[in-house]
Protein backbone atom coordinates (compact mmCIF):
# COMPACT_ATOMS: atom_id res chain seq x y z
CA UNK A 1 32.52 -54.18 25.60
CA UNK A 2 28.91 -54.71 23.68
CA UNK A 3 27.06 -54.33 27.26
CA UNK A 4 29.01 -50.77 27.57
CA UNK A 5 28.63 -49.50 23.83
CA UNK A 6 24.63 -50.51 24.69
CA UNK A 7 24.65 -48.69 27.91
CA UNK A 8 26.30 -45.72 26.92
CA UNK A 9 23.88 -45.14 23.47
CA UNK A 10 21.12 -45.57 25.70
CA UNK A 11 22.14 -43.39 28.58
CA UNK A 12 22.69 -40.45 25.11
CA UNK A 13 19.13 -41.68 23.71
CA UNK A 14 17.34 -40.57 27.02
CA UNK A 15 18.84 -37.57 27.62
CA UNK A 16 17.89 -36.54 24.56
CA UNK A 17 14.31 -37.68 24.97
CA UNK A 18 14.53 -35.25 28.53
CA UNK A 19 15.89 -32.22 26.43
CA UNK A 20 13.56 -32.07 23.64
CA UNK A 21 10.78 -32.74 26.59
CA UNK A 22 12.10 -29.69 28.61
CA UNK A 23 12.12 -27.49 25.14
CA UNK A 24 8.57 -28.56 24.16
CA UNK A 25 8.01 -27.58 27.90
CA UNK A 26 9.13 -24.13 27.63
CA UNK A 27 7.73 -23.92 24.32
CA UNK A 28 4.35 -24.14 25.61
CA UNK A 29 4.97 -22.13 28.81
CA UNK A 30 6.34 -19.57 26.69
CA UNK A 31 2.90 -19.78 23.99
CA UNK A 32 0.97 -20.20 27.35
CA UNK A 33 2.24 -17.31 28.90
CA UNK A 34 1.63 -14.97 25.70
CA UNK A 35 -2.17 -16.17 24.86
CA UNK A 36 -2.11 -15.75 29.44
CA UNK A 37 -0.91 -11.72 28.39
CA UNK A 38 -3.64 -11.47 25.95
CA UNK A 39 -6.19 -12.30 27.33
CA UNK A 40 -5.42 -11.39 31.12
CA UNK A 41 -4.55 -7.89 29.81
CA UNK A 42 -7.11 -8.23 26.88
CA UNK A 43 -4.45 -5.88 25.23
CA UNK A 44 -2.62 -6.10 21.57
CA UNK A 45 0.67 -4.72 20.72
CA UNK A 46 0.84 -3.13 17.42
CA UNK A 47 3.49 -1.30 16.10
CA UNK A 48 2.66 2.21 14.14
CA UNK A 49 5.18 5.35 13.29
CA UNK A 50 5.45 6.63 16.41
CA UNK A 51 6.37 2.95 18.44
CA UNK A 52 4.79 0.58 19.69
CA UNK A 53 0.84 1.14 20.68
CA UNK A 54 -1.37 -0.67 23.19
CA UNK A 55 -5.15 -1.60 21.26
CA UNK A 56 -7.20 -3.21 23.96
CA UNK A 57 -9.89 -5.85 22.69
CA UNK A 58 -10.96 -6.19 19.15
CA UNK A 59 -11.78 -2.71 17.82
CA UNK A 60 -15.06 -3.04 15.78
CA UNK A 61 -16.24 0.44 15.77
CA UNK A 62 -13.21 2.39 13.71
CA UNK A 63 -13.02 5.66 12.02
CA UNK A 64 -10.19 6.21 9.34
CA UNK A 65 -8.78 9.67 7.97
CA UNK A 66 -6.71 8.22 5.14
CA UNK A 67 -8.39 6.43 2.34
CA UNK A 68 -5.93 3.63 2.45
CA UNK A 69 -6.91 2.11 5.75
CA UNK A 70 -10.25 2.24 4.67
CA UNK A 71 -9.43 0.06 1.92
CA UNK A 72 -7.22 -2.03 4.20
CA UNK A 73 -9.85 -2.64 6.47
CA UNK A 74 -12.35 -3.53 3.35
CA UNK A 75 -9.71 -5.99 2.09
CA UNK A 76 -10.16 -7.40 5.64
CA UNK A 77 -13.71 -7.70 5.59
CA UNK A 78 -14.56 -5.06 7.67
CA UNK A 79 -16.91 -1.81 7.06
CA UNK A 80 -15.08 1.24 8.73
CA UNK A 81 -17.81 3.32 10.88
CA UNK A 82 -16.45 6.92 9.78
CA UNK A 83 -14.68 8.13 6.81
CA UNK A 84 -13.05 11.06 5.81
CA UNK A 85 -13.97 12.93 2.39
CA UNK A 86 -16.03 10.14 1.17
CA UNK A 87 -16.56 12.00 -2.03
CA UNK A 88 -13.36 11.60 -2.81
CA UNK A 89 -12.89 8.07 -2.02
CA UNK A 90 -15.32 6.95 -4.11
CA UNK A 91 -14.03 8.79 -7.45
CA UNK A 92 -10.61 7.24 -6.55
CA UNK A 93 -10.67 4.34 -5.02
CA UNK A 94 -12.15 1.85 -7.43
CA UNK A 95 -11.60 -1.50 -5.68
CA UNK A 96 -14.61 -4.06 -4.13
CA UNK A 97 -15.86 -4.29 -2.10
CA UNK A 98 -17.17 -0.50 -2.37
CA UNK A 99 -17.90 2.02 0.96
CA UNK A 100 -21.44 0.88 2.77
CA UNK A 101 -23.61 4.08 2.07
CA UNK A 102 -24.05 3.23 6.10
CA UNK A 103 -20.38 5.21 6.47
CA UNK A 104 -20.43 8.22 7.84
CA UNK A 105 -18.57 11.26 6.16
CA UNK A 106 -16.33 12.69 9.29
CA UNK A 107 -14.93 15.86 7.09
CA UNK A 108 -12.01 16.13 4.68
CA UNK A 109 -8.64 14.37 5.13
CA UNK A 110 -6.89 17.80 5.97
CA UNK A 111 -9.03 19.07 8.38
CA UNK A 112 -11.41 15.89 9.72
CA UNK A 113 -14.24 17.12 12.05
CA UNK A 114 -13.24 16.35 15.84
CA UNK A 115 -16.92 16.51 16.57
CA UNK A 116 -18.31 13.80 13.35
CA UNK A 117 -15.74 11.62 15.32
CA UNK A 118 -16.52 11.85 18.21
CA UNK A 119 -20.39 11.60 17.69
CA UNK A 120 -19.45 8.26 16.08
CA UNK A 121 -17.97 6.76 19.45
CA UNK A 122 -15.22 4.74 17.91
CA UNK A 123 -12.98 2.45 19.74
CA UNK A 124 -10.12 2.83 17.53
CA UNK A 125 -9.05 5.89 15.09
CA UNK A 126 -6.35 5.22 11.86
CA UNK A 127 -4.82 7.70 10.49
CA UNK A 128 -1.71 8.91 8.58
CA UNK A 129 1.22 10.86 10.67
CA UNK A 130 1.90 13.68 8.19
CA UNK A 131 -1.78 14.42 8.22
CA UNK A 132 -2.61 14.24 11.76
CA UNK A 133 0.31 14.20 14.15
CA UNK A 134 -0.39 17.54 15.20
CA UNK A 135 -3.95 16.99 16.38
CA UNK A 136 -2.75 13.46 17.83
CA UNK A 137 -3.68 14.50 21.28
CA UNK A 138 -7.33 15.40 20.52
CA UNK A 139 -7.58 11.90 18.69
CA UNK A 140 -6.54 10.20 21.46
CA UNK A 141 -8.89 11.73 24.11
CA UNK A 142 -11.98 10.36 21.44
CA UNK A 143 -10.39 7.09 21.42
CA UNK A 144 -6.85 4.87 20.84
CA UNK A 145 -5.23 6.31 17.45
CA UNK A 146 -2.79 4.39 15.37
CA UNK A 147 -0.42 6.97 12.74
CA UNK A 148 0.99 5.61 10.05
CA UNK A 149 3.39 6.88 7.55
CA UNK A 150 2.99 5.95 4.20
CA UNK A 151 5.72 7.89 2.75
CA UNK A 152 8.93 6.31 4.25
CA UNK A 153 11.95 8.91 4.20
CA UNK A 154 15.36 7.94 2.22
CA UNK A 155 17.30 4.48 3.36
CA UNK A 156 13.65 3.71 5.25
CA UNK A 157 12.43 1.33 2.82
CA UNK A 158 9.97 2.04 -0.28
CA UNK A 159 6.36 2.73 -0.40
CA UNK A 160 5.05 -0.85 -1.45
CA UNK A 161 6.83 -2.26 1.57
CA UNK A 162 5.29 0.17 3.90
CA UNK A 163 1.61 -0.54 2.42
CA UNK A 164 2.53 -4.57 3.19
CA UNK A 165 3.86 -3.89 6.77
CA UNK A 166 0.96 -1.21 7.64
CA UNK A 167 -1.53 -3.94 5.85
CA UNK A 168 -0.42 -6.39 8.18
CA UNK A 169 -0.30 -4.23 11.48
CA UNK A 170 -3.76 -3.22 10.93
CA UNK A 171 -5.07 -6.68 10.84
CA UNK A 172 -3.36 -7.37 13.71
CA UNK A 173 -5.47 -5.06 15.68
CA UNK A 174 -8.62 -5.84 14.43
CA UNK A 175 -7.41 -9.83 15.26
CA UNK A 176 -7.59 -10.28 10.82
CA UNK A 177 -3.94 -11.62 10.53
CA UNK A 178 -5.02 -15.07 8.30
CA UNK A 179 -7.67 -12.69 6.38
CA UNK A 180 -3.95 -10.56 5.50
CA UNK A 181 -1.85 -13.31 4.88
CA UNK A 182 -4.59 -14.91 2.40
CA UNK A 183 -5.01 -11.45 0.61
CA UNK A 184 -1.07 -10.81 0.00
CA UNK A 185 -1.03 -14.32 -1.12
CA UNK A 186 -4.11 -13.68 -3.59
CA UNK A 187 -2.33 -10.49 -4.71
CA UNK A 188 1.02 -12.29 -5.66
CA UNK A 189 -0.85 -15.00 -7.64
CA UNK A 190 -2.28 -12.02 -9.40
CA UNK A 191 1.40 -10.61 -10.18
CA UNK A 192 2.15 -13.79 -11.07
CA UNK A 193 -0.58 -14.33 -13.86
CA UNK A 194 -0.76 -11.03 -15.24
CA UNK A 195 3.26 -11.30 -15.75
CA UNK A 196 2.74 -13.99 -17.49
CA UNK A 197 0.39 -12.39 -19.84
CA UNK A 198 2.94 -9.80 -20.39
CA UNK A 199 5.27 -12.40 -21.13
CA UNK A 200 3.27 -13.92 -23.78
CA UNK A 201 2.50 -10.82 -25.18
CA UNK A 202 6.14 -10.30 -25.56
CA UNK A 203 6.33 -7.06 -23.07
CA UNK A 204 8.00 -8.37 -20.22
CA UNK A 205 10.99 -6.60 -18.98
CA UNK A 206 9.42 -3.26 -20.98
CA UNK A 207 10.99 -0.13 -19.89
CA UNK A 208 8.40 2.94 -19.91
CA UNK A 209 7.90 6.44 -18.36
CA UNK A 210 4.97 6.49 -15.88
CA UNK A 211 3.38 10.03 -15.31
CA UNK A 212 0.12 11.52 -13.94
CA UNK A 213 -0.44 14.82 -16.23
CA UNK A 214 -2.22 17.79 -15.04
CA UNK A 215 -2.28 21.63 -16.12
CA UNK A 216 -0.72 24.40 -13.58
CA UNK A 217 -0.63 27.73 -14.05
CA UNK A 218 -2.29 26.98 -17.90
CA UNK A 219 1.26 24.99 -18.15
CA UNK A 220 1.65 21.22 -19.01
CA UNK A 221 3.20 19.60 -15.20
CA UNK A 222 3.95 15.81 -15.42
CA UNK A 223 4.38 13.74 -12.36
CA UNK A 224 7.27 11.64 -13.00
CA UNK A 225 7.42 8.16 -10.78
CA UNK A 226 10.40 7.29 -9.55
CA UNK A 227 11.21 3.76 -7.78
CA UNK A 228 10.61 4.37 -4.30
CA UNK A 229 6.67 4.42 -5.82
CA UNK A 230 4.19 2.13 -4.72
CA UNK A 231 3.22 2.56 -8.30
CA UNK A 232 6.59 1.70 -9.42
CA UNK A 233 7.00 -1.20 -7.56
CA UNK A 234 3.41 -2.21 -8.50
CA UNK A 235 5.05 -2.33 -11.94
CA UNK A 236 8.53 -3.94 -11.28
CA UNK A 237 5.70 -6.57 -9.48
CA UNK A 238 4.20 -7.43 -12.99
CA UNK A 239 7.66 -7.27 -15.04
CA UNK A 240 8.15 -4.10 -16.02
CA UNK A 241 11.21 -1.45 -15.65
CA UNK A 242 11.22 2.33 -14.76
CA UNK A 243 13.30 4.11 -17.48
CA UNK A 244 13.27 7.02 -15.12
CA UNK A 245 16.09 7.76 -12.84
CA UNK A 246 15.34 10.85 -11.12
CA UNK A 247 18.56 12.19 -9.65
CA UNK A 248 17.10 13.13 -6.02
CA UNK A 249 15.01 11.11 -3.64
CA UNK A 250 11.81 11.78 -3.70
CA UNK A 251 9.65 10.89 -0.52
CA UNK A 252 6.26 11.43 -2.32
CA UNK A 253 7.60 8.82 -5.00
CA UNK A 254 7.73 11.39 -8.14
CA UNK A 255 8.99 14.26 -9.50
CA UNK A 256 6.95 16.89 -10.21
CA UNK A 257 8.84 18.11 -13.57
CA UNK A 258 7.79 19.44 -17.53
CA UNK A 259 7.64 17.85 -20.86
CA UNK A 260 11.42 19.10 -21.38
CA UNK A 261 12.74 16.13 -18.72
CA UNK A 262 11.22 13.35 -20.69
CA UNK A 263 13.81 14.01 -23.78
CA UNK A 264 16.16 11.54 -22.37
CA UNK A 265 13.71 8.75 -22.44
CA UNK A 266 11.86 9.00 -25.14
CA UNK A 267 13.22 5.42 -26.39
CA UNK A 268 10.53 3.96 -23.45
CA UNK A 269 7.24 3.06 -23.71
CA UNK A 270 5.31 6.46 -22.29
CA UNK A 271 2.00 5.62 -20.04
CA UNK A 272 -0.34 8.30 -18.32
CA UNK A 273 -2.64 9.25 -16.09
CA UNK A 274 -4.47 12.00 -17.18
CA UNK A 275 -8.38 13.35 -16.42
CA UNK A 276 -11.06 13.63 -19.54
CA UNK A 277 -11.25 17.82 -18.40
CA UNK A 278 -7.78 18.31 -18.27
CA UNK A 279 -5.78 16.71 -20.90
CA UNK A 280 -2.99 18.87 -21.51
CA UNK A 281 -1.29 16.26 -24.12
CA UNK A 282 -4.49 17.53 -26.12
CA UNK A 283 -4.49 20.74 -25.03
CA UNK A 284 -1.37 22.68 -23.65
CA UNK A 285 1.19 20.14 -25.49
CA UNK A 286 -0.62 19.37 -28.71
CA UNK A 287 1.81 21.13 -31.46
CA UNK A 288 4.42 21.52 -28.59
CA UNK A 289 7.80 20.75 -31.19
CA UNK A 290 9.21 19.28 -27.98
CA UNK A 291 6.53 17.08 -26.91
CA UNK A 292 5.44 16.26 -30.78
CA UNK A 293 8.89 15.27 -31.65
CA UNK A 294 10.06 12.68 -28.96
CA UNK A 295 10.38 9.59 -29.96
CA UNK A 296 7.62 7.44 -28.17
CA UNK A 297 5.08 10.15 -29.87
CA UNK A 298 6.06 9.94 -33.35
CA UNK A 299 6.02 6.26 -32.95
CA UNK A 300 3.05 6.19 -31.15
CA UNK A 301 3.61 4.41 -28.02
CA UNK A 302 1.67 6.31 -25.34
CA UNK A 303 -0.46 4.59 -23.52
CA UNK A 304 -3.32 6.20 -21.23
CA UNK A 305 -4.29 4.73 -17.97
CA UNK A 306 -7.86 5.50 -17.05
CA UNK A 307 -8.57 8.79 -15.32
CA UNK A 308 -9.49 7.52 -11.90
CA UNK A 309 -6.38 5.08 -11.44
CA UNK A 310 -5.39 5.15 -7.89
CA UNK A 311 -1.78 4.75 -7.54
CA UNK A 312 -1.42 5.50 -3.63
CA UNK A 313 -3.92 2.55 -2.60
CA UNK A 314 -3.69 -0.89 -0.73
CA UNK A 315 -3.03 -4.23 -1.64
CA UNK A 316 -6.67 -4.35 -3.71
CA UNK A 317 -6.00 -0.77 -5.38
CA UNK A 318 -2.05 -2.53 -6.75
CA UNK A 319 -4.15 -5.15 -8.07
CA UNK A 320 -6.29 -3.31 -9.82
CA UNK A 321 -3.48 -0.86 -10.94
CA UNK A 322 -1.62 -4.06 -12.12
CA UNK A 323 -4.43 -5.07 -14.62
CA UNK A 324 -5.36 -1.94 -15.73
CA UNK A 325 -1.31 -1.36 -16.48
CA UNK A 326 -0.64 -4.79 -18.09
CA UNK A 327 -4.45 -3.53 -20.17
CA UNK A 328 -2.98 -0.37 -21.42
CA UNK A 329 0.12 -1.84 -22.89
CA UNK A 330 -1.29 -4.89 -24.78
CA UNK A 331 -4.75 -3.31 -25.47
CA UNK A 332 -2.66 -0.64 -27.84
């Protein structure tokens, strides 16, 4: 009976040893046979909002018509070759590393010049979809063009998540994926510390109104975010709450509104973007009985972001948004 219990646990033992054998096998042949697709068709799959897109090689040479993936590719390490509206990335974007003065200016983000990019020979173009879509084809005859969309529609995820998942597909085609990983990673240890800052300070779990402020038509307009923001979720990131609940979806991530909407939450801290030549809580809403009266005025809890903050940026942009947020509030 002890000869058979022996022979029977030993028959089990080796074909156990065979099966994990045979799946270590096709493990590899599987691995094998994706680095063999690589680098027999010297091709890369990455995935942008119109499917799935072919990138052959490592592009090097790469023009970009959205500010964004020019900082995404600087977060990488890389220097993009072309750039549209330059101008305007650098009063914006204030994250390091800065633009090489090396980068060529291809025309503005709404109408980019076909010819700059062409003259610049790139092997790979980014760009956003709701910019460019309808000039795709003439893109794609100057080289392979990958659309994104940072503005994902309702039920289609928020904006923060589409930054992350764009962040990552880009590195993928410039063969960066470790370089990605390692800055998401840096960037949570960042949420991490600065929320802990908040926490000490007492301010964690603070609800507030976030709104870039600008005049129109001589008139006071106030951007109010809402949570499908990347700037919201920046926020929600660090600790804080949005005490706005707009009652539509907005795809943009705010509502475009007046001083009247903020009545209801004038219990919640108030923080703005506004610019040094346009300050209509100075100008247009200074002795404004609506705006003087709410509560977070009297009290004075308003707290101004810097002019320039960038609230529509990349991983390196939501850091810096995250300090200069967490600044504003304790700073005060």
């Amino acid at each position: 009976m002890k000869k058979c219990y022996i022979f029977v646990l030993s028959l089990f033992l080796m074909l156990v040893i065979v099966g994990c054998s045979e799946g270590e096998s096709e493990d590899s042949a599987e691995n094998n046979n994706e680095e063999q697709d690589v680098s027999e068709n010297g091709t890369t799959t990455v995935k942008d909002a119109r499917g799935e897109q072919e990138i052959e090689g490592t592009p090097e040479n790469i023009v970009v018509l959205e500010w964004v993936y020019a900082e995404d590719l600087l977060a990488l390490g890389m220097e993009p070759t072309g750039v549209a509206d330059i101008e305007g990335y650098n009063q914006w974007v204030n994250i390091e590393p800065e633009l090489s003065e090396d980068v060529t200016d291809v025309g503005t983000r709404q109408e980019p010049s076909l010819e700059e990019i062409a003259q610049l020979e790139p092997d790979l173009i980014i760009t956003a979809q709701y910019r460019h879509e309808a000039i795709s084809d003439e893109l794609n005859e100057i080289a392979p063009t990958l659309m994104f969309e940072p503005y994902p529609e309702e039920g289609e995820g928020d904006q923060y998540e589409e930054m992350e998942t764009t962040f990552k597909e880009i590195a993928k085609a410039v063969d960066k994926e470790e370089e990605a990983e390692k800055v998401l990673g840096d960037l949570d240890e960042s949420y991490e510390e600065i929320s802990s800052q908040l926490s000490e300070e007492g301010l964690k779990g603070t609800e507030l109104v976030l709104t870039q402020a600008f005049s129109a038509n001589e008139n006071a307009s106030l951007r109010l975010f809402t949570d499908n923001s990347m700037a919201m979720k920046i926020l929600n990131n660090i600790g804080l709450e949005n005490a706005y609940d707009g009652e539509e979806f907005e795809v943009y991530g705010y509502t475009e509104t007046s001083v009247e909407s903020l009545e209801p939450y004038q219990d919640a801290e108030f923080m703005y973007i506004v610019q040094e030549d346009d300050n209509v809580f100075e100008n247009q809403l200074s002795g404004n009985p609506v705006w003087e009266n709410l509560n977070f005025v009297e009290e004075d809890r308003t707290h101004a972001l810097p002019g320039d903050t960038w609230t529509f940026g990349g991983p390196l942009a939501a850091e810096v948004f995250a300090e200069q947020a967490a600044e504003a509030l304790i700073g005060e």
